[in-house]
Protein backbone atom coordinates (compact mmCIF):
# COMPACT_ATOMS: atom_id res chain seq x y z
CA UNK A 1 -10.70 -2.89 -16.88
CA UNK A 2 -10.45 -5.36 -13.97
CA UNK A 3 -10.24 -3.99 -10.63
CA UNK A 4 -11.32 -6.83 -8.46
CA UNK A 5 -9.25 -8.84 -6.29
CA UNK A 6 -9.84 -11.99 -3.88
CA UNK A 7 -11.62 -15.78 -3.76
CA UNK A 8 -13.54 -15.34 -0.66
CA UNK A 9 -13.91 -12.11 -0.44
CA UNK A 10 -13.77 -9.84 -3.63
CA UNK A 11 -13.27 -6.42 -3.77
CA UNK A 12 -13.59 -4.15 -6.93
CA UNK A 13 -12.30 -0.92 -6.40
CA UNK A 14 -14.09 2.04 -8.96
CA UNK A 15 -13.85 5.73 -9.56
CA UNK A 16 -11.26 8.25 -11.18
CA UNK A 17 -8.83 10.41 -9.56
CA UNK A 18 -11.02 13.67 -10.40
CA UNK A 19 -14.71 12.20 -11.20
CA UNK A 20 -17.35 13.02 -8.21
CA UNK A 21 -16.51 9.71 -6.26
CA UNK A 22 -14.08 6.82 -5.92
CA UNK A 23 -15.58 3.66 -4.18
CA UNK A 24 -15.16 -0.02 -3.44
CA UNK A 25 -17.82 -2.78 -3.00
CA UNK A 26 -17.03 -5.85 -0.69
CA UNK A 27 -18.26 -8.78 -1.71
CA UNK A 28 -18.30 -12.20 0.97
CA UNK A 29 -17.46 -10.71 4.13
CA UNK A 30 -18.82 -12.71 6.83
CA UNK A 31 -22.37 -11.41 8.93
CA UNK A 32 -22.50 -10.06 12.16
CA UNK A 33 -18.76 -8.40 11.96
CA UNK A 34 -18.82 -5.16 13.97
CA UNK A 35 -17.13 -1.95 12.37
CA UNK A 36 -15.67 0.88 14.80
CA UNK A 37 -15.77 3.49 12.80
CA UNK A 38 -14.18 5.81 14.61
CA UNK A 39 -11.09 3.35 14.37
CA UNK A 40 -11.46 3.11 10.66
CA UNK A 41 -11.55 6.89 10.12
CA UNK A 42 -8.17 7.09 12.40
CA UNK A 43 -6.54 4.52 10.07
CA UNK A 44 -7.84 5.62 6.63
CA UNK A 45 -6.68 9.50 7.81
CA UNK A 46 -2.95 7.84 7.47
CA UNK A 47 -2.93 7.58 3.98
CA UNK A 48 -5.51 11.03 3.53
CA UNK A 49 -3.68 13.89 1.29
CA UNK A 50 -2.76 17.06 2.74
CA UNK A 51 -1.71 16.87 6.35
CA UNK A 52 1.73 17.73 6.11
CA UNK A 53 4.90 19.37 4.70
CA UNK A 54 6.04 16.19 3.11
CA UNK A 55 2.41 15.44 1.32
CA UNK A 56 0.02 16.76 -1.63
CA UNK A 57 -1.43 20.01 -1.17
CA UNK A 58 -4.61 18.23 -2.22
CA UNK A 59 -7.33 17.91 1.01
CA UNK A 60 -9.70 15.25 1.37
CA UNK A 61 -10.79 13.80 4.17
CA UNK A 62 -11.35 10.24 2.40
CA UNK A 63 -14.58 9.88 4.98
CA UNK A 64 -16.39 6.95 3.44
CA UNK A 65 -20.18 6.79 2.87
CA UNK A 66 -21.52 3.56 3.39
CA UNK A 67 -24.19 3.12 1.04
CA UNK A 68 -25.41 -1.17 1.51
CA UNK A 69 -24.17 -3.54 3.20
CA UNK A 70 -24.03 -2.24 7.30
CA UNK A 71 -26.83 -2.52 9.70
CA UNK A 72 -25.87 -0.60 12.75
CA UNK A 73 -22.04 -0.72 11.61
CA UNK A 74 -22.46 -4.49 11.45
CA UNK A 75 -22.24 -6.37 8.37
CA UNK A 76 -25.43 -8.24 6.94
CA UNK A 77 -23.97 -10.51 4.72
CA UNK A 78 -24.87 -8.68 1.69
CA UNK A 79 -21.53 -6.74 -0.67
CA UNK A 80 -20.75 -3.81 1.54
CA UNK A 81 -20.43 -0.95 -1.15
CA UNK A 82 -18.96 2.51 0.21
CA UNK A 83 -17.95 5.68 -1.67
CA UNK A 84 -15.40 8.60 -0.83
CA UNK A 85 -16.14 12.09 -2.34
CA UNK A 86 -13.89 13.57 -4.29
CA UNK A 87 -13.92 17.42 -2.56
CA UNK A 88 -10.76 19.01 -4.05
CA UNK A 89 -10.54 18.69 -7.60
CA UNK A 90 -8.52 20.55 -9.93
CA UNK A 91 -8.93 19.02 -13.73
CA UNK A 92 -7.32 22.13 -15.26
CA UNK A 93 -4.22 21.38 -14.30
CA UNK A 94 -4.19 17.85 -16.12
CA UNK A 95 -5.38 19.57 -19.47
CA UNK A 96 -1.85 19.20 -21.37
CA UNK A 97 -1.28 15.93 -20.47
CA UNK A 98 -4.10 14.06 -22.73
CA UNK A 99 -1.71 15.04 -25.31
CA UNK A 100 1.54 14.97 -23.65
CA UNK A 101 1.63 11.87 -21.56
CA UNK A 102 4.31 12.74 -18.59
CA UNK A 103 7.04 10.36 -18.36
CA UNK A 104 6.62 7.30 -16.21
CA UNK A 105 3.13 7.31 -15.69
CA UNK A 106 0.58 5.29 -17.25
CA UNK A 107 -0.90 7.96 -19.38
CA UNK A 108 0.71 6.63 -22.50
CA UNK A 109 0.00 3.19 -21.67
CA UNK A 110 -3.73 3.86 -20.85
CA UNK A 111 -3.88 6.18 -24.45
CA UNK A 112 -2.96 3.22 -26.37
CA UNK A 113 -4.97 0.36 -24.31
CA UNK A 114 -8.35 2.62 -24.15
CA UNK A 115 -8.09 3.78 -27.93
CA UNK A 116 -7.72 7.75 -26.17
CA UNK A 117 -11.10 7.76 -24.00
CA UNK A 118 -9.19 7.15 -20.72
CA UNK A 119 -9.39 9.84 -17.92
CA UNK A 120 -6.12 11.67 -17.96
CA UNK A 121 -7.53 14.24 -15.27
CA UNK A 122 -4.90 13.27 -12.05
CA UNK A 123 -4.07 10.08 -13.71
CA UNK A 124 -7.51 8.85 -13.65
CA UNK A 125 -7.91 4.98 -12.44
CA UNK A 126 -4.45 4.65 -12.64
CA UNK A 127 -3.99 7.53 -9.58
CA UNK A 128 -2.86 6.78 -6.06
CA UNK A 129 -5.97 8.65 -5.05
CA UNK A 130 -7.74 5.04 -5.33
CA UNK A 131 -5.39 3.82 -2.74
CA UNK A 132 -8.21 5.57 -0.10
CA UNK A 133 -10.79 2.42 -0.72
CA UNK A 134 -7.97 0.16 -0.62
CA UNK A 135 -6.75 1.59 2.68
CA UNK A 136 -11.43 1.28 3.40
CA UNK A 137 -11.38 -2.29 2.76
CA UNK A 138 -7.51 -3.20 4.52
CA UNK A 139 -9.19 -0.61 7.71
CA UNK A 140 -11.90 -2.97 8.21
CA UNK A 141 -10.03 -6.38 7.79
CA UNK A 142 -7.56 -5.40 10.04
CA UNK A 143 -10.04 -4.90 12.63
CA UNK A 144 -11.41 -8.21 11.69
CA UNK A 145 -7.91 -9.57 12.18
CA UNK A 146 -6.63 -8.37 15.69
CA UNK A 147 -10.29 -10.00 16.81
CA UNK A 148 -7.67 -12.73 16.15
CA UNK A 149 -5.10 -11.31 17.72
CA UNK A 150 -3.31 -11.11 14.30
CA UNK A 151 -1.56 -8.07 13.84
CA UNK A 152 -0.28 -6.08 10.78
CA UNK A 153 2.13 -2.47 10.86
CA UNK A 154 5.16 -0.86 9.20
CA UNK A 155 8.01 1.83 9.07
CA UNK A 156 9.73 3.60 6.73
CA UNK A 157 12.56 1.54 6.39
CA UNK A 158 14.69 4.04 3.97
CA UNK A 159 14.05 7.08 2.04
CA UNK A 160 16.63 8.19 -0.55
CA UNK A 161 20.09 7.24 1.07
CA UNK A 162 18.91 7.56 4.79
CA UNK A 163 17.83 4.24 6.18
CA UNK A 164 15.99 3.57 9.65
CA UNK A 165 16.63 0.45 11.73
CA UNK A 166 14.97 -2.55 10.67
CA UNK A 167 12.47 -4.91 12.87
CA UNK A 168 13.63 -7.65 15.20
CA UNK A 169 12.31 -10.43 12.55
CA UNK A 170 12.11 -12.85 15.94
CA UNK A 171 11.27 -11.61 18.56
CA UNK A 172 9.21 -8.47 17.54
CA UNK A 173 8.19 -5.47 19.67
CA UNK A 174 4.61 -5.36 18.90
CA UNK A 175 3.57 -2.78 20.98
CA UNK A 176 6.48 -0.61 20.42
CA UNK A 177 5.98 -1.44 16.66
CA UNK A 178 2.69 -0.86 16.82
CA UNK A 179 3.08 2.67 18.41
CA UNK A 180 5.57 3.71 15.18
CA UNK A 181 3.45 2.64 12.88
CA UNK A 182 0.70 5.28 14.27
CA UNK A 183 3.20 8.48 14.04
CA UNK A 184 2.83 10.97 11.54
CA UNK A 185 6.27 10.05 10.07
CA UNK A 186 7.00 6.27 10.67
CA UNK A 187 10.67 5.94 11.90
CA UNK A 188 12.31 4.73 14.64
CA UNK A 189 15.14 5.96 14.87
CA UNK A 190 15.55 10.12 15.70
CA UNK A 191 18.26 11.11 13.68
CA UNK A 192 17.53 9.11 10.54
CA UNK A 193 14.19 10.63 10.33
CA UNK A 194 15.80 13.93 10.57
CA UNK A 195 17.69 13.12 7.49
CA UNK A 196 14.76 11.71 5.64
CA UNK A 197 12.50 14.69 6.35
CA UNK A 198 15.14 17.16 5.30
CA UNK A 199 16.04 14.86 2.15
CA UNK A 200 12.24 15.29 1.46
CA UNK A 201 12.17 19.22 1.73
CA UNK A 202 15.31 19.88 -0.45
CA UNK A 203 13.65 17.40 -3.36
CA UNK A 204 10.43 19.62 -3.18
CA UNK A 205 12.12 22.90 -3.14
CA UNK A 206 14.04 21.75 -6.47
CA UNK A 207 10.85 20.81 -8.03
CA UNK A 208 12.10 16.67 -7.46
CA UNK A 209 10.94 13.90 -5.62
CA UNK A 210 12.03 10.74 -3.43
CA UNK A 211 11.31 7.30 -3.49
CA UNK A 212 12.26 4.41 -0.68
CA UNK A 213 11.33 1.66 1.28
CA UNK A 214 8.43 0.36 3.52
CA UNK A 215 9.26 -2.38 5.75
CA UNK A 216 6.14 -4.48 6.98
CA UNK A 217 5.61 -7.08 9.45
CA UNK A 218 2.66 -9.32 10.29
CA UNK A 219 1.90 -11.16 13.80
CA UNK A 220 0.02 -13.88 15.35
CA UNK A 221 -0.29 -15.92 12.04
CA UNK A 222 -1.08 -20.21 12.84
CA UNK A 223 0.89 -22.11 10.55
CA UNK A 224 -0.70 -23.58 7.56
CA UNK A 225 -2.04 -20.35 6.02
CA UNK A 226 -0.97 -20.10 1.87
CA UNK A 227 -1.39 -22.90 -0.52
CA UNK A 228 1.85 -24.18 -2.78
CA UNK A 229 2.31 -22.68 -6.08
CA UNK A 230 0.02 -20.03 -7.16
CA UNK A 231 -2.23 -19.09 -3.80
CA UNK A 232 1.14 -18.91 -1.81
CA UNK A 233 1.75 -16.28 0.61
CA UNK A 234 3.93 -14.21 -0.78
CA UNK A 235 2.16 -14.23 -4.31
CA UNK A 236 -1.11 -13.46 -2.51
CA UNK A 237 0.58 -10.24 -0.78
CA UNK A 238 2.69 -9.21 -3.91
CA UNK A 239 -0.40 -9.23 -6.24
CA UNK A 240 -2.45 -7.17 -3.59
CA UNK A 241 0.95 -4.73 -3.08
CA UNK A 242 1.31 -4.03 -6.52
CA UNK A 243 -2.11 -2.51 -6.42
CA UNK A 244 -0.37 0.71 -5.06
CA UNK A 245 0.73 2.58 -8.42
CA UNK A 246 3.99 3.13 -6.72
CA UNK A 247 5.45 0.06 -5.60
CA UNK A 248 8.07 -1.38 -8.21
CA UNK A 249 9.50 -4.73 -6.00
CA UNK A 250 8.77 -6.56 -2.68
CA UNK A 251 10.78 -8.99 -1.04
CA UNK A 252 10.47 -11.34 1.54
CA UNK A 253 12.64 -12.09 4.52
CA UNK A 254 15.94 -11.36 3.15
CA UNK A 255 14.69 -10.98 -0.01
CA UNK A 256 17.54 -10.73 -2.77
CA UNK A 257 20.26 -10.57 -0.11
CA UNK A 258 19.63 -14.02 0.55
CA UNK A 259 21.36 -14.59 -3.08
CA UNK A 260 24.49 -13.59 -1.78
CA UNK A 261 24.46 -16.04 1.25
CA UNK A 262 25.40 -19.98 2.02
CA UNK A 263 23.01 -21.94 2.36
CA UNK A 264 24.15 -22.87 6.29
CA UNK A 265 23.94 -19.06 6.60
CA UNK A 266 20.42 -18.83 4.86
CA UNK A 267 18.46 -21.61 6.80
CA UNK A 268 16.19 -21.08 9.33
CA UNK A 269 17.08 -23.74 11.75
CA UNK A 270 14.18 -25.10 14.43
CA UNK A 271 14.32 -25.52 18.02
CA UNK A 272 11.19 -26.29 20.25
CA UNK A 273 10.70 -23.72 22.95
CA UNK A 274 7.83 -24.39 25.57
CA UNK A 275 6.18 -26.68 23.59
CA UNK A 276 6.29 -24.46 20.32
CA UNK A 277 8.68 -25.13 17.35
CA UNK A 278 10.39 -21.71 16.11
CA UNK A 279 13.54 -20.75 13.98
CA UNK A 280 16.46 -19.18 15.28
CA UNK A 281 16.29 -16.49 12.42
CA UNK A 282 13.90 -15.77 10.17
CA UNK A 283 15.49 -15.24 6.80
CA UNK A 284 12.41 -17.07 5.04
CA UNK A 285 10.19 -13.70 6.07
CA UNK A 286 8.17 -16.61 8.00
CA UNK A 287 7.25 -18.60 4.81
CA UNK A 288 7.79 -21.97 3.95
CA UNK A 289 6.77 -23.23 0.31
CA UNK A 290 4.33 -20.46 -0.20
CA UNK A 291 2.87 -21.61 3.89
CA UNK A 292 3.29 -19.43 7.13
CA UNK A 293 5.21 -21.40 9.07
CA UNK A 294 4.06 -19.27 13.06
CA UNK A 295 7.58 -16.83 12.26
CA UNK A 296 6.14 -13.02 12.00
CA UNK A 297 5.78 -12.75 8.00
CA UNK A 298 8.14 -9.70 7.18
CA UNK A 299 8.46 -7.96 3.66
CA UNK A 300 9.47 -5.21 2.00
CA UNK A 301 8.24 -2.62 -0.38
CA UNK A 302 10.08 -0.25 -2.51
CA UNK A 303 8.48 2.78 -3.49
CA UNK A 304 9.50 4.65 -6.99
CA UNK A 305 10.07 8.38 -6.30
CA UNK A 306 6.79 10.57 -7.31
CA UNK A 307 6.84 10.77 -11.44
CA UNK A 308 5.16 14.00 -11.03
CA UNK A 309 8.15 16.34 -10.83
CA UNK A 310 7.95 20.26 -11.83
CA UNK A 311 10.99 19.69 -13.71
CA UNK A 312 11.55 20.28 -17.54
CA UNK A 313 11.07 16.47 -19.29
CA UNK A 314 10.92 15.33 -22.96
CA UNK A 315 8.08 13.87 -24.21
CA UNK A 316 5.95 13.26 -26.81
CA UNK A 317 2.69 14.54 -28.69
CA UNK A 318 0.43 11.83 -29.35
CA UNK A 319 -1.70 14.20 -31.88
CA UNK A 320 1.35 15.43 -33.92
CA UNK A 321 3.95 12.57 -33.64
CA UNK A 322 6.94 15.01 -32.42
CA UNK A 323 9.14 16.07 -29.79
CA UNK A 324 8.08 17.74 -26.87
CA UNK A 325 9.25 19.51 -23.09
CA UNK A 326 6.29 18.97 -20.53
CA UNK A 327 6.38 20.87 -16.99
CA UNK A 328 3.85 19.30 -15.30
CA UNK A 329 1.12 20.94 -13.15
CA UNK A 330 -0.56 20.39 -10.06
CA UNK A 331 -0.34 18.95 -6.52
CA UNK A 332 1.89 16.34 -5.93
CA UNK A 333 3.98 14.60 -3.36
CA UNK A 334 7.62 15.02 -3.19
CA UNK A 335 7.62 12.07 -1.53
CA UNK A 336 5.28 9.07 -1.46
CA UNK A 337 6.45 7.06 0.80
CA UNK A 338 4.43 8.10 4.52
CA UNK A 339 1.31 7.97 3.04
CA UNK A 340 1.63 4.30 1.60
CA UNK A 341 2.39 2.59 4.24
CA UNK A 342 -1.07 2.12 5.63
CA UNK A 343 -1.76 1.19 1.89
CA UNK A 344 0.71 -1.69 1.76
CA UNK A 345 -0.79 -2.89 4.90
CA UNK A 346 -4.22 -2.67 3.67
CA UNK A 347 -3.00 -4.92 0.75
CA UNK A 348 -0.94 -6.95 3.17
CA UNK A 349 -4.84 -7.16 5.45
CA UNK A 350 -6.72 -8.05 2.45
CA UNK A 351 -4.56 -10.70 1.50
CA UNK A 352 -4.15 -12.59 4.41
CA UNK A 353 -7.29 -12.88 5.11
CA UNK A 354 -8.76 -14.17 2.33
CA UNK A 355 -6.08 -16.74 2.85
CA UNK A 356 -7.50 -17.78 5.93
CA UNK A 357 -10.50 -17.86 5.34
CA UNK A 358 -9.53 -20.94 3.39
CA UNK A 359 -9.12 -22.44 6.43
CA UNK A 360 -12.71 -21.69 8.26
C-alpha cells in the first residue's frame, strides 16, 4: 500500500482509522526551519472532529507527538516522524461492515485488493481520519511558505444548492480572505451560510448527508514554478487533493466552464502595470502550460456528500453471496465539507512546495 507522496520532500502517511495511532514521517525538509507550534495546533484544530453541530461526534484533539526529527521545534535535517493518538475509538460499531461493505466506500474495494485482511474498523486507511497528518505536514509547510510571503486559504464555495460568493481571481483580498478562512464555518456571505448550515441540520436529522464545494486560492507565487507535462501545477495539486477520501473533481480557473466559452472570451490577455506583466482575468486559475505564471493560482474542489448515511441501503454479503439492507452505525458527518478545507490546503501546501523547491 503506497502512501507516500513528493520528490523533494516525501511524506508517507501510516495508521488506521481505529488502531492506537495514525502518523506521518517527513522526509527532506530543509535544517534549521523553525516550527510554532502553537500556530500548528490552531491550524490542525480546523480539520479536528467534534467541535460542532455540523461535525462527527467523534473527539480528538489530533495533538501531534513529535517523536525525531525537531531539536527545539527546529528541524535537524533528519525525516521528521510525528504521531496523533487515536483517543475515541469505537470498533463495535464497524463490526457488520467486514461483511457488508456500505455502499460507496472503499470497503469492497479494499476486501478484494487485500484478499479480506484490511481494517474495516472506521474505514481503516481508507478513513478521512488520516486527513489529521496530512493537515500536520500542509500546517508546517504553510508556515514555511508565508516565510515567503506565499499564502494559501479557502471558503466554502457551495454546499448542496446554496452557493457563497466566489474570490476576486485578480485582485484578491488577502487579508479579508485570510480572516474567512479562520472562521468556524468558512463563508462570506451571511445569508448563504444561513442556508448552508440549515441545509446541513435537516440532512442530519433525516439520517442524510451533503456534499459541495471548496474554493481555494494561493498568493505570492514567482512565475516559473511547475514543469510541462507530468510535474505541472495543476497535476501536482490534483494528485495531492485527491488524497482526501472525499474529493471526486478539481478544477482550475474556470475549470469546465471554460468549455462553454470563445476563445476571445477565455484568454487571459497581458498588460504591464508598474513594471509587472499581469492578465486582465484570470480564467487560466494562474497557470500557463502546467507553469505559474505570478496570477493567484485558484481551484476548486468538490466534495461527495458523507457515504455514511443512517439510511436503509442494499448491499451485499461477501461471506454468503446474497442480498442484503445495511443501516450503518456510528459517528459520522452530515456534512464534510468545513472540516476539509484546511485539508485541501494542506495538499494544496505540500504540493507547491515541493515544486519550488525545484527551483532552490
Amino acid at each position: 500500500m503506497s502512501s507516500t507522496f513528493g520528490k523533494n520532500i516525501k511524506i508517507t502517511i501510516f495508521g488506521e482509522s481505529h488502531c492506537e495511532a495514525i502518523g506521518v514521517t517527513i522526509d527532506g525538509l530543509p535544517a534549521g526551519k523553525k516550527i510554532n507550534m502553537e500556530k500548528l495546533c490552531c491550524f490542525t484544530a480546523r480539520r479536528a472532529p467534534g467541535t460542532s453541530e455540523f461535525t462527527t461526534t467523534r473527539k480528538e484533539d489530533d495533538k501531534p507527538r513529535f517523536i525525531c526529527g525537531l531539536i527545539n521545534n527546529t528541524t535537524c535535517g533528519s525525516p521528521l516522524t510525528a504521531l496523533i493518538m487515536n483517543k475515541d475509538t469505537k470498533a463495535k460499531d464497524y463490526t457488520k461492515i467486514a461483511d457488508l461493505p456500505r455502499p460507496s466506500h472503499a470497503d469492497y474495494t479494499a476486501h478484494i485488493k487485500y484478499k479480506g485482511y484490511n481494517d474495516t474498523r472506521g474505514g481503516g486507511h481508507f478513513s478521512g481520519r488520516l486527513t489529521a497528518p496530512l493537515c500536520l505536514v500542509g500546517g508546517i509547510i504553510m508556515q514555511f511558505l508565508e516565510d515567503e510571503n506565499i499564502s494559501i486559504f479557502s471558503h466554502i464555495k457551495q454546499i448542496y444548492k446554496f452557493k457563497d460568493r466566489t474570490f476576486d481571481p485578480v485582485n484578491p483580498d488577502i487579508r479579508y480572505y485570510k480572516n474567512i478562512a479562520e472562521k468556524p464555518f468558512p463563508v462570506m456571505d451571511s445569508e448563504a451560510e444561513k442556508n448552508m448550515k440549515s441545509a446541513i441540520l435537516k440532512a442530519k436529522s433525516e439520517g442524510n448527508s451533503l456534499g459541495g464545494i471548496i474554493e481555494c486560492m494561493i498568493t505570492g507565487l514567482p512565475v516559473g514554478v511547475g514543469e510541462p507535462m507530468f510535474d505541472g501545477v495543476e497535476n501536482k495539486i490534483a494528485q495531492a487533493v485527491f488524497a482526501v477520501p472525499a474529493v471526486k473533481g478539481i478544477e482550475f480557473g474556470r475549470g469546465f466552464d471554460s468549455g462553454l466559452l470563445t476563445g476571445k472570451e477565455n484568454n487571459d490577455e497581458f498588460y504591464m502595470e508598474k513594471g509587472q506583466i499581469k492578465t486582465k482575468t484570470n480564467n487560466s486559475g494562474g497557470i500557463n502550460g502546467g507553469i505559474t505564471n505570478g496570477m493567484p493560482v485558484v481551484f476548486n474542489t468538490v466534495i461527495k456528500p458523507t457515504p455514511s448515511i443512517a439510511i436503509v441501503q442494499n448491499t451485499v454479503s461477501l461471506s454468503q453471496n446474497t442480498n442484503e439492507k445495511l443501516i450503518i452505525e456510528g459517528r459520522h458527518d452530515p456534512c464534510i465539507v468545513p472540516r476539509a478545507l484546511p485539508c485541501v490546503e494542506s495538499a494544496a501546501a505540500i504540493s507547491i512546495y515541493d515544486l519550488l523547491l525545484d527551483l532552490k
